[in-house]
ModelCIF file with pLDDT and N, C-alpha, C, O atoms, coordinates in Angstrom:
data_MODEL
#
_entry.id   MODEL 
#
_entity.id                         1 
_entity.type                       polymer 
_entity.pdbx_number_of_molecules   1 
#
_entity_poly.entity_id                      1 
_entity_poly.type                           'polypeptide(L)' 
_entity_poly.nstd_linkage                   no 
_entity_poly.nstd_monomer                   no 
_entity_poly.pdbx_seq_one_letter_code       
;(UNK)(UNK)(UNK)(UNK)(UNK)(UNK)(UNK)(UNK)(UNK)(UNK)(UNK)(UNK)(UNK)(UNK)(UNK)(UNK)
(UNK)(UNK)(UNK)(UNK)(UNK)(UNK)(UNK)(UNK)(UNK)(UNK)(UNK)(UNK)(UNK)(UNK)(UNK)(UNK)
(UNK)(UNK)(UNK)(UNK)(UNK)(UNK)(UNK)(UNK)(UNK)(UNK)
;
_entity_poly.pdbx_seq_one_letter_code_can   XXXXXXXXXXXXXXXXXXXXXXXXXXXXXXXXXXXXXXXXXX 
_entity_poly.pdbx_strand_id                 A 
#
loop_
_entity_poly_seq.entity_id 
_entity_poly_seq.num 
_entity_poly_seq.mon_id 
_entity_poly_seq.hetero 
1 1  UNK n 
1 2  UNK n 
1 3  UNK n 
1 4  UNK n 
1 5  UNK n 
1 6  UNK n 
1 7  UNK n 
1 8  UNK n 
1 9  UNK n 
1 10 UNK n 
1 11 UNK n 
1 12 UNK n 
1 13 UNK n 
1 14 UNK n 
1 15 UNK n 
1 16 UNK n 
1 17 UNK n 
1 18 UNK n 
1 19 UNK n 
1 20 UNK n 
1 21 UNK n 
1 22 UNK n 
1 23 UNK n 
1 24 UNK n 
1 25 UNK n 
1 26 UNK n 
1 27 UNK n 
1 28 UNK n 
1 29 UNK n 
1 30 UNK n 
1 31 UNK n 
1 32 UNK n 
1 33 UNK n 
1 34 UNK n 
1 35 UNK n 
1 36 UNK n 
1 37 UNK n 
1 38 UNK n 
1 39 UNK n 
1 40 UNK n 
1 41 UNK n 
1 42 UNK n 
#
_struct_asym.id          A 
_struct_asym.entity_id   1 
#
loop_
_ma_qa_metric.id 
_ma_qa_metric.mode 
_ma_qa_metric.name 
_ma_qa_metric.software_group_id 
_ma_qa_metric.type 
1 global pLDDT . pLDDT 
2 local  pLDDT . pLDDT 
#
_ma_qa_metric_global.metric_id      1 
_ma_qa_metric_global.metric_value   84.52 
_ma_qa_metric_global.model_id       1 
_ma_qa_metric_global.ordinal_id     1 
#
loop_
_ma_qa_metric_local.label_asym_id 
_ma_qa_metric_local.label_comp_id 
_ma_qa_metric_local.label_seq_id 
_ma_qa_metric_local.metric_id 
_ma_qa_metric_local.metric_value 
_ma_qa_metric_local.model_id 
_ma_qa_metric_local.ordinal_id 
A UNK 1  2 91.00 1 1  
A UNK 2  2 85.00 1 2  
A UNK 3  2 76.00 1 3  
A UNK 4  2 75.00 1 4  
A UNK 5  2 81.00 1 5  
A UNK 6  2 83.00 1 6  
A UNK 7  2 91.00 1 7  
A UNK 8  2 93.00 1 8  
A UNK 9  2 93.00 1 9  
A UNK 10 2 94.00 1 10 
A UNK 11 2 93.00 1 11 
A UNK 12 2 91.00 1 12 
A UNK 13 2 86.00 1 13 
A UNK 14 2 80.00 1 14 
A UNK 15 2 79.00 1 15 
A UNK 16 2 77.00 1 16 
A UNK 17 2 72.00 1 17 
A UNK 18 2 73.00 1 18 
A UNK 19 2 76.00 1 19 
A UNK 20 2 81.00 1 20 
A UNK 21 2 90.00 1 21 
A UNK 22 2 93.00 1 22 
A UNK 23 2 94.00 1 23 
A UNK 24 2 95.00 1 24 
A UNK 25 2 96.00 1 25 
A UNK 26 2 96.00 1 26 
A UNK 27 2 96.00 1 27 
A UNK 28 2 95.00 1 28 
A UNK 29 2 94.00 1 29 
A UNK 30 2 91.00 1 30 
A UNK 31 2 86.00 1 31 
A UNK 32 2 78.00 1 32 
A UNK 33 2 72.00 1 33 
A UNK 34 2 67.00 1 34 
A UNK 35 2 58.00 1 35 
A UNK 36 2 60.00 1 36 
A UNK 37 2 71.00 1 37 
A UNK 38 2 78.00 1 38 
A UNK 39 2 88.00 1 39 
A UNK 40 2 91.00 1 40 
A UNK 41 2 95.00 1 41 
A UNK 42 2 96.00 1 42 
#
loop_
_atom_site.group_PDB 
_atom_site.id 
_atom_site.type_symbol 
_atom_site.label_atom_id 
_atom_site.label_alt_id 
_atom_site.label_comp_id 
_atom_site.label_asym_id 
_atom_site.label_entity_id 
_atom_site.label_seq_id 
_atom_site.pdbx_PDB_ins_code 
_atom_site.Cartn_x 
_atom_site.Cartn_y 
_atom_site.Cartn_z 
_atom_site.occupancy 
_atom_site.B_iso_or_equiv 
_atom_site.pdbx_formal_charge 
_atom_site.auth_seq_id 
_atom_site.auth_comp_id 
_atom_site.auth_asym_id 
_atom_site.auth_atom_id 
_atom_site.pdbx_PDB_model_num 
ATOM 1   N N  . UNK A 1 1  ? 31.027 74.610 -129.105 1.00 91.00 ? 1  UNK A N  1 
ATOM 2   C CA . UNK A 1 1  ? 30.992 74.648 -127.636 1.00 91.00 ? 1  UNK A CA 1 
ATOM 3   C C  . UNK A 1 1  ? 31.698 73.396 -127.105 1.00 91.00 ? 1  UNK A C  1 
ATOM 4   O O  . UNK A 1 1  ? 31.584 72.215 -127.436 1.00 91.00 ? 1  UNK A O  1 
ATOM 5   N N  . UNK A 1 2  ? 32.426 73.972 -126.229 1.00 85.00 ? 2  UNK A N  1 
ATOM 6   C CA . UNK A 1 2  ? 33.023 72.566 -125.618 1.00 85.00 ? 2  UNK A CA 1 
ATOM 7   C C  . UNK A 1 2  ? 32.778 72.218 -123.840 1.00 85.00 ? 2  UNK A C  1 
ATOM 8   O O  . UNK A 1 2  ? 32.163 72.969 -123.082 1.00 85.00 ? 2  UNK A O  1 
ATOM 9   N N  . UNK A 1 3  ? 33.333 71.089 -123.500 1.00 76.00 ? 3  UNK A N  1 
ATOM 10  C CA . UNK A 1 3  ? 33.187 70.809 -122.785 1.00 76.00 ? 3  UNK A CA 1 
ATOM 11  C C  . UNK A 1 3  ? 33.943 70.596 -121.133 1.00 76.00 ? 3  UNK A C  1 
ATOM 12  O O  . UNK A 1 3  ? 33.718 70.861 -119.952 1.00 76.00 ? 3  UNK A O  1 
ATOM 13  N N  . UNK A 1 4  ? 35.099 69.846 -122.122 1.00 75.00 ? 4  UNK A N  1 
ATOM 14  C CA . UNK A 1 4  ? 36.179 69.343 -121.668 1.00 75.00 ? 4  UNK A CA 1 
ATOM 15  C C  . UNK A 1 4  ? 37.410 69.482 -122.732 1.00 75.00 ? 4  UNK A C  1 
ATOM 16  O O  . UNK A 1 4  ? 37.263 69.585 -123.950 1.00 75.00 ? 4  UNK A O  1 
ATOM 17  N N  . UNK A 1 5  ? 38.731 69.464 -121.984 1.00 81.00 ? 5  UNK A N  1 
ATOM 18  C CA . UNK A 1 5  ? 39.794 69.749 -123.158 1.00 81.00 ? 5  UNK A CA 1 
ATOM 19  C C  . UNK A 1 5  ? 40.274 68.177 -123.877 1.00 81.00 ? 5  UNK A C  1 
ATOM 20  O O  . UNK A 1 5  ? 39.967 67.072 -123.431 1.00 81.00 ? 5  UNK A O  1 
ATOM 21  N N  . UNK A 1 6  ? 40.982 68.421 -124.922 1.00 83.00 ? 6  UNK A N  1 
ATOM 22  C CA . UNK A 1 6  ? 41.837 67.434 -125.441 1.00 83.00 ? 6  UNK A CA 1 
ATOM 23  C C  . UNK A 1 6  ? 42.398 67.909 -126.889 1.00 83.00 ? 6  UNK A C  1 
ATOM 24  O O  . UNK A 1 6  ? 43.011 68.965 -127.048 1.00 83.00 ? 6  UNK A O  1 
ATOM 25  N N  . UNK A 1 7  ? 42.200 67.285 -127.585 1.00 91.00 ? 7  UNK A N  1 
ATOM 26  C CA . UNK A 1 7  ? 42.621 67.507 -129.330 1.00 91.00 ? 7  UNK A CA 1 
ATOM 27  C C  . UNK A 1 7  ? 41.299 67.853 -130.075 1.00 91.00 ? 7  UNK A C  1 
ATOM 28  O O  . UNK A 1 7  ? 40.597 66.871 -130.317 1.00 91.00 ? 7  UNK A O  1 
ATOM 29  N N  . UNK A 1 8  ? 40.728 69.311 -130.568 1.00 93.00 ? 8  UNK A N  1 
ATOM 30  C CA . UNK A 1 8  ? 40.024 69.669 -131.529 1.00 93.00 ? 8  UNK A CA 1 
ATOM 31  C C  . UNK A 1 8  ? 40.827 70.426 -132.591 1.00 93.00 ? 8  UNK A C  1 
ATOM 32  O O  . UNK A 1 8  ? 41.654 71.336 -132.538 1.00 93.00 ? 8  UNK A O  1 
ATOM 33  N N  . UNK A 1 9  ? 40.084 69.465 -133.910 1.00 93.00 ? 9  UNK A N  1 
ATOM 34  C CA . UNK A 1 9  ? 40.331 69.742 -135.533 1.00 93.00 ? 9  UNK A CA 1 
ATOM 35  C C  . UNK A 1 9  ? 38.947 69.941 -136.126 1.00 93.00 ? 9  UNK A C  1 
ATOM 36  O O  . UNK A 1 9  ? 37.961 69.317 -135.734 1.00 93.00 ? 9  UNK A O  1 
ATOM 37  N N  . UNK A 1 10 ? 38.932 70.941 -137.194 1.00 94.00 ? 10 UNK A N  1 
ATOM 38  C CA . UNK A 1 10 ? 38.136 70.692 -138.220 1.00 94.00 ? 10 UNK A CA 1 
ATOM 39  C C  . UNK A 1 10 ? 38.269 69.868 -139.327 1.00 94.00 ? 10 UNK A C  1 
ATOM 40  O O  . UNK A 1 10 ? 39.262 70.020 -140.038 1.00 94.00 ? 10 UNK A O  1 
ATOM 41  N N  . UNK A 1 11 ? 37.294 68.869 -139.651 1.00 93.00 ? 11 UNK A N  1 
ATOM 42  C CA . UNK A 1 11 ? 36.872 67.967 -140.475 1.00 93.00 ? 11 UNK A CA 1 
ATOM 43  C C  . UNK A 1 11 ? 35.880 68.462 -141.472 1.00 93.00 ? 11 UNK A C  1 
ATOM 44  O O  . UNK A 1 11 ? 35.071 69.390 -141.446 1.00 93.00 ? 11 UNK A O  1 
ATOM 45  N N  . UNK A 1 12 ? 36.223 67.464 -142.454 1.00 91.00 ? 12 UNK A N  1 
ATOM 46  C CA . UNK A 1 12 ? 35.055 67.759 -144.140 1.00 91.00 ? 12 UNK A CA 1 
ATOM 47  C C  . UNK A 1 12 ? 34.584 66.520 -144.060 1.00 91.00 ? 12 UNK A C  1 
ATOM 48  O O  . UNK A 1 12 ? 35.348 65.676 -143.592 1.00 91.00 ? 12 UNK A O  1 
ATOM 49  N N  . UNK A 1 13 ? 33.199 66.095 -144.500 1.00 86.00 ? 13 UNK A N  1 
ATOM 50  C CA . UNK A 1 13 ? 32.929 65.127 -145.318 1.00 86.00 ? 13 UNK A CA 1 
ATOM 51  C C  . UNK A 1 13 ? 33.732 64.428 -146.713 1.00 86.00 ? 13 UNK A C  1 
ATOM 52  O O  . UNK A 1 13 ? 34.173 65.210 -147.555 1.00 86.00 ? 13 UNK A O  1 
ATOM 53  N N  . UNK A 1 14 ? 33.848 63.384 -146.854 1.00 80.00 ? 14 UNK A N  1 
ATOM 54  C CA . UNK A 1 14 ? 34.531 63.053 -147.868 1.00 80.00 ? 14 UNK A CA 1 
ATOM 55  C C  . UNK A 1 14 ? 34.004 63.939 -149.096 1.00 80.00 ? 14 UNK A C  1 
ATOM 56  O O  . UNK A 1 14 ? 34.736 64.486 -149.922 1.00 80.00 ? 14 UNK A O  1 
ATOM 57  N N  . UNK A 1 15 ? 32.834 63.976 -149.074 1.00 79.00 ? 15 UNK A N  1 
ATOM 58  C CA . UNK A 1 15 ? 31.976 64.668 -150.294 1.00 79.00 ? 15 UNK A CA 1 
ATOM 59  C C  . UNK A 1 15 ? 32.420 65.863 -150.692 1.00 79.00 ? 15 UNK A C  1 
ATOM 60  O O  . UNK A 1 15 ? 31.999 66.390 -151.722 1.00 79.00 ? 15 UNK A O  1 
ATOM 61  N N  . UNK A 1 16 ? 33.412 66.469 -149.832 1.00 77.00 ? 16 UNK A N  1 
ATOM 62  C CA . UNK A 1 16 ? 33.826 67.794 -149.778 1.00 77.00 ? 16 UNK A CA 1 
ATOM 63  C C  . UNK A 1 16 ? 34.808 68.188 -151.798 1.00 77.00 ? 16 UNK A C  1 
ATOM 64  O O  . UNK A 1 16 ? 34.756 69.252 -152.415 1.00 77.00 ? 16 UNK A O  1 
ATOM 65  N N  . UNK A 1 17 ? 35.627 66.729 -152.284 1.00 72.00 ? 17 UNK A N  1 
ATOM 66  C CA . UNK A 1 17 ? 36.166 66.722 -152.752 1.00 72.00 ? 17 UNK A CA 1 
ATOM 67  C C  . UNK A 1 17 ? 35.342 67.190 -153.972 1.00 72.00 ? 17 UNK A C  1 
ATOM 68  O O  . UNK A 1 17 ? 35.878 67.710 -154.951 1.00 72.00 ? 17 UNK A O  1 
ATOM 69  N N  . UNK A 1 18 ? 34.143 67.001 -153.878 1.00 73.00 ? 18 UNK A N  1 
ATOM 70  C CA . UNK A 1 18 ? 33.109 67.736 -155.037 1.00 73.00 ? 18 UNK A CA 1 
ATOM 71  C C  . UNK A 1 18 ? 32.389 68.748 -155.010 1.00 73.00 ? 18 UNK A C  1 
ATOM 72  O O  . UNK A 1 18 ? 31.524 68.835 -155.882 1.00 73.00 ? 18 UNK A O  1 
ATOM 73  N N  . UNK A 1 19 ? 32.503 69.686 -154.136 1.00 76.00 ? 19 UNK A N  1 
ATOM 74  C CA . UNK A 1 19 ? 32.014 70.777 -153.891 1.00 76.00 ? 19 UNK A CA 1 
ATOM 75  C C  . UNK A 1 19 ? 32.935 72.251 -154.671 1.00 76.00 ? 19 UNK A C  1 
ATOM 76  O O  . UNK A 1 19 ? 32.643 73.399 -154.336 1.00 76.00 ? 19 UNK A O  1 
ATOM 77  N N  . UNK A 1 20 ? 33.895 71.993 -155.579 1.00 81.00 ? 20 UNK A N  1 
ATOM 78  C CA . UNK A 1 20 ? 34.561 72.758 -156.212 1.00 81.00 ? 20 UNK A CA 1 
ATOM 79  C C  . UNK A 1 20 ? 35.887 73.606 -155.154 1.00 81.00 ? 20 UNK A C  1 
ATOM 80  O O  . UNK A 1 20 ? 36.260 73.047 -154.122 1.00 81.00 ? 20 UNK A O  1 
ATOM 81  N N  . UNK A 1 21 ? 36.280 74.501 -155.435 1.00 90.00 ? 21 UNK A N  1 
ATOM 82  C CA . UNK A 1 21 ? 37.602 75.268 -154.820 1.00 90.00 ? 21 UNK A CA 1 
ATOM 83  C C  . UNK A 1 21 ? 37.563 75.541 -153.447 1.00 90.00 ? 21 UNK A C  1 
ATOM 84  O O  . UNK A 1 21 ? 36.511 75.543 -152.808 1.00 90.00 ? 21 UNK A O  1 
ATOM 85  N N  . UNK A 1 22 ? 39.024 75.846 -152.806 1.00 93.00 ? 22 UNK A N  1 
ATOM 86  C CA . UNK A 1 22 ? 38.481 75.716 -151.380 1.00 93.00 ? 22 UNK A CA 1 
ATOM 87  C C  . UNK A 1 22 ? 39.633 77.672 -151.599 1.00 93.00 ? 22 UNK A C  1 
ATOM 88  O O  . UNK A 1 22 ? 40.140 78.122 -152.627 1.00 93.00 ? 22 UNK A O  1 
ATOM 89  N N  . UNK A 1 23 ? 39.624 78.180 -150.412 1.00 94.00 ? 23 UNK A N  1 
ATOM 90  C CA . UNK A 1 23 ? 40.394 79.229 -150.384 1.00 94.00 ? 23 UNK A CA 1 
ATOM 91  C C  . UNK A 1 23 ? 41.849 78.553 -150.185 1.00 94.00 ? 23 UNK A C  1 
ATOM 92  O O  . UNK A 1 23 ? 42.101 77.664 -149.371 1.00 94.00 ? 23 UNK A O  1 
ATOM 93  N N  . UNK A 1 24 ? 42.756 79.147 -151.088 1.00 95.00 ? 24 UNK A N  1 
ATOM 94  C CA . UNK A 1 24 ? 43.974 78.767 -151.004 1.00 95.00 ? 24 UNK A CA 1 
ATOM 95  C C  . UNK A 1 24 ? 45.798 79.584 -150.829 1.00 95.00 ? 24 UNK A C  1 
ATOM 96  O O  . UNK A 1 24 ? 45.899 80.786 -151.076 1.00 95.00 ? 24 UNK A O  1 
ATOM 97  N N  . UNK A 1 25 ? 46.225 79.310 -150.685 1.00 96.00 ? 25 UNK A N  1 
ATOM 98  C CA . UNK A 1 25 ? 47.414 80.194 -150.338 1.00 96.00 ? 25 UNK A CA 1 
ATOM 99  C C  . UNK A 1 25 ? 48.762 80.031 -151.468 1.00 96.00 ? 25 UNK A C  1 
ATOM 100 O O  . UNK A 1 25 ? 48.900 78.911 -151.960 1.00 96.00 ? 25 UNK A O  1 
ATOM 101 N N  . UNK A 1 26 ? 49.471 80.819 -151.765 1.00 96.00 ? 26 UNK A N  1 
ATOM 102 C CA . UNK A 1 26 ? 51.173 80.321 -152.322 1.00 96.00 ? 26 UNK A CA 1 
ATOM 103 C C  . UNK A 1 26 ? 51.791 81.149 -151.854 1.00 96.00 ? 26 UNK A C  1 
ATOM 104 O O  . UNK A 1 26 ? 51.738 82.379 -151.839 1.00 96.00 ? 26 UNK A O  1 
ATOM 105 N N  . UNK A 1 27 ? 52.706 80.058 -151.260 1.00 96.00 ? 27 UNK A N  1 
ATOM 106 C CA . UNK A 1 27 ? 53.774 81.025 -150.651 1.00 96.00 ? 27 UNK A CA 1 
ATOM 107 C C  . UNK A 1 27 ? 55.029 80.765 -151.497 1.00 96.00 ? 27 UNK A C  1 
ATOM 108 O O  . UNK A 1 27 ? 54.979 80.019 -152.475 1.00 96.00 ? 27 UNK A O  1 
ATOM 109 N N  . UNK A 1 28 ? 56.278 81.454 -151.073 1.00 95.00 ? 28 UNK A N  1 
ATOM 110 C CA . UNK A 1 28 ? 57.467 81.441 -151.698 1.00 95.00 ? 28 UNK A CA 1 
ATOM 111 C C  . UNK A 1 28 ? 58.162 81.818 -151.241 1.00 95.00 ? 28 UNK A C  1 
ATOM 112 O O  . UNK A 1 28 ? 57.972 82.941 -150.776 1.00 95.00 ? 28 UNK A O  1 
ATOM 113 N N  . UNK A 1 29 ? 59.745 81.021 -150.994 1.00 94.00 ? 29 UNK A N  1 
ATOM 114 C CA . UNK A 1 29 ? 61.246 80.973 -150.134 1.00 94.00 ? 29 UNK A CA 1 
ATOM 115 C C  . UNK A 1 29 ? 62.399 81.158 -151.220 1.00 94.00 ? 29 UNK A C  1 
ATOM 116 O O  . UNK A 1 29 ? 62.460 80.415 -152.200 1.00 94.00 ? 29 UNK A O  1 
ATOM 117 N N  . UNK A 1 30 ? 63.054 81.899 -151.057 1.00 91.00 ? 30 UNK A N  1 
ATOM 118 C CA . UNK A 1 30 ? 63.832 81.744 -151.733 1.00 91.00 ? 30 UNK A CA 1 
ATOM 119 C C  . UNK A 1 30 ? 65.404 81.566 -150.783 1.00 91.00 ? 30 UNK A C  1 
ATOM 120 O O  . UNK A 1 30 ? 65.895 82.182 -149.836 1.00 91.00 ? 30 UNK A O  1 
ATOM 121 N N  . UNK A 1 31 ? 65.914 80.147 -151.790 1.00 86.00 ? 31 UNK A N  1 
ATOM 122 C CA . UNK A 1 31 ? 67.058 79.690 -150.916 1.00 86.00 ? 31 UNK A CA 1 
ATOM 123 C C  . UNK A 1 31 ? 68.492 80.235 -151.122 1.00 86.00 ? 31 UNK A C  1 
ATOM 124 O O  . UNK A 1 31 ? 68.825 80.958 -152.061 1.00 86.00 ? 31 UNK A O  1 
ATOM 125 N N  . UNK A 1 32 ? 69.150 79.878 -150.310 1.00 78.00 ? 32 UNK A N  1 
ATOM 126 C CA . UNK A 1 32 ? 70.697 80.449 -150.355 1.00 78.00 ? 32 UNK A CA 1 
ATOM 127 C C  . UNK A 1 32 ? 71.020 79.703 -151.953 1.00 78.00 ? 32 UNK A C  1 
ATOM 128 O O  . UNK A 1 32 ? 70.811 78.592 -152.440 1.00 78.00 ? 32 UNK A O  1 
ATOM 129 N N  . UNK A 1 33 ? 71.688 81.087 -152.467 1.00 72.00 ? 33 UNK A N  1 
ATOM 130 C CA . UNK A 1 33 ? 72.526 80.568 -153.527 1.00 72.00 ? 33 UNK A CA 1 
ATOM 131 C C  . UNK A 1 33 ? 73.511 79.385 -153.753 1.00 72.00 ? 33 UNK A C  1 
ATOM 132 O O  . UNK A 1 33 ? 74.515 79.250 -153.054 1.00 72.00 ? 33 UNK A O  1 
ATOM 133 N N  . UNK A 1 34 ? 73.105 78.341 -154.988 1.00 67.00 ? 34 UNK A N  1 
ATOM 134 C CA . UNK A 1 34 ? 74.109 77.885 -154.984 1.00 67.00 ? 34 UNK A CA 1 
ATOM 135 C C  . UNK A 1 34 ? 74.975 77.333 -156.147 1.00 67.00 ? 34 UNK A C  1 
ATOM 136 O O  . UNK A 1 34 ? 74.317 76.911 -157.098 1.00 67.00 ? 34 UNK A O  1 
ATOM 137 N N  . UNK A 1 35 ? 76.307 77.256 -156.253 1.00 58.00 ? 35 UNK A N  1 
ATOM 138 C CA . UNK A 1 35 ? 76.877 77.510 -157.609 1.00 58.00 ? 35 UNK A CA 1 
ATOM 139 C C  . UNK A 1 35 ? 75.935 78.729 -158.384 1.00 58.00 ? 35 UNK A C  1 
ATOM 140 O O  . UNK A 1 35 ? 75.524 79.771 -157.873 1.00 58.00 ? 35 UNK A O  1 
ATOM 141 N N  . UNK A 1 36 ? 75.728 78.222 -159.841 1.00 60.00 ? 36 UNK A N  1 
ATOM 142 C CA . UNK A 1 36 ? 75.388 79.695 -160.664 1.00 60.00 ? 36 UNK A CA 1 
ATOM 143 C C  . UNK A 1 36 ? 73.512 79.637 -160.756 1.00 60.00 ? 36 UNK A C  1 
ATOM 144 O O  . UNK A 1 36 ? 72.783 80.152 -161.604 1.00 60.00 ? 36 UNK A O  1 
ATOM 145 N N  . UNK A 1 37 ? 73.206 78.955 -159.754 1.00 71.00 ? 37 UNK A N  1 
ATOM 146 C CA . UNK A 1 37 ? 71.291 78.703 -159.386 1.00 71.00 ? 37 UNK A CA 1 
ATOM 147 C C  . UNK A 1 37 ? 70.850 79.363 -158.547 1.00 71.00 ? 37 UNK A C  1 
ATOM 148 O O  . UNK A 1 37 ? 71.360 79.198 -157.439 1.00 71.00 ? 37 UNK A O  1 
ATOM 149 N N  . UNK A 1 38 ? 70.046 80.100 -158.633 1.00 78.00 ? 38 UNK A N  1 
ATOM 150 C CA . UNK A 1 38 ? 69.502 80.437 -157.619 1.00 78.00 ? 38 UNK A CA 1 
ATOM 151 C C  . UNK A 1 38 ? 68.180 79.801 -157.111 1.00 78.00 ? 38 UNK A C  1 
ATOM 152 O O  . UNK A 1 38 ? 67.332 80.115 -157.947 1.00 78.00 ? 38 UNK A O  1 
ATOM 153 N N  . UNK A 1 39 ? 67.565 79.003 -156.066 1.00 88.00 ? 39 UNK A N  1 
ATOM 154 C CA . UNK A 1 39 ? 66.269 78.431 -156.247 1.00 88.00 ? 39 UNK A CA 1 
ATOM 155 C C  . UNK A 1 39 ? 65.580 78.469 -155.528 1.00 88.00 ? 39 UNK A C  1 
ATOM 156 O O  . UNK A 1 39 ? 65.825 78.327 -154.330 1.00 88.00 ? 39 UNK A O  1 
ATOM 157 N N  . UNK A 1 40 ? 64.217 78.722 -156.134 1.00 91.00 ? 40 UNK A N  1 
ATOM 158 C CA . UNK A 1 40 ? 62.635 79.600 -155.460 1.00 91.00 ? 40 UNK A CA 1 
ATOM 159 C C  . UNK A 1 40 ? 62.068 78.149 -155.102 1.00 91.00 ? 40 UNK A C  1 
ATOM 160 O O  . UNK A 1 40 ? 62.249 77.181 -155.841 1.00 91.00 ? 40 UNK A O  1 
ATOM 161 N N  . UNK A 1 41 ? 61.404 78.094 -153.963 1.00 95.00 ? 41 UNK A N  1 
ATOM 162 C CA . UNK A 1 41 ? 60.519 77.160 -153.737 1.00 95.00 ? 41 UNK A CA 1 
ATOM 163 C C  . UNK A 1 41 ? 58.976 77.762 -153.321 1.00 95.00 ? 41 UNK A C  1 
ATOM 164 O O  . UNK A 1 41 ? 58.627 78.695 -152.597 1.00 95.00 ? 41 UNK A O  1 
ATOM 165 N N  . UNK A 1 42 ? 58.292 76.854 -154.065 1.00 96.00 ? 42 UNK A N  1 
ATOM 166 C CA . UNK A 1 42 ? 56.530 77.315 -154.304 1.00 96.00 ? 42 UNK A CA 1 
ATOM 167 C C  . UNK A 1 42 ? 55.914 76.340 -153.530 1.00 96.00 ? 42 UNK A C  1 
ATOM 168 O O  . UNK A 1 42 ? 54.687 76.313 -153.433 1.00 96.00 ? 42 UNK A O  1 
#
């Protein structure tokens, strides 16, 4: 609930780093050819 406007983020506790996996994403681009490479970025 808010109040008034400005800048809202969600925050973790530092502790968060031990609580095991978080949901995660991979994405993938693949770039213009060049010379005889073609290259995927992950």
């Amino acid at each position: 609930k808010i109040s008034h406007l400005s800048a809202f983020g969600l925050i973790w506790d530092t502790i968060r780093n031990l609580l095991g996996p978080i949901n995660g994403q991979v994405l993938l681009f693949l770039r213009p050819p060049k010379k005889r490479h073609q290259v995927l970025h992950v």
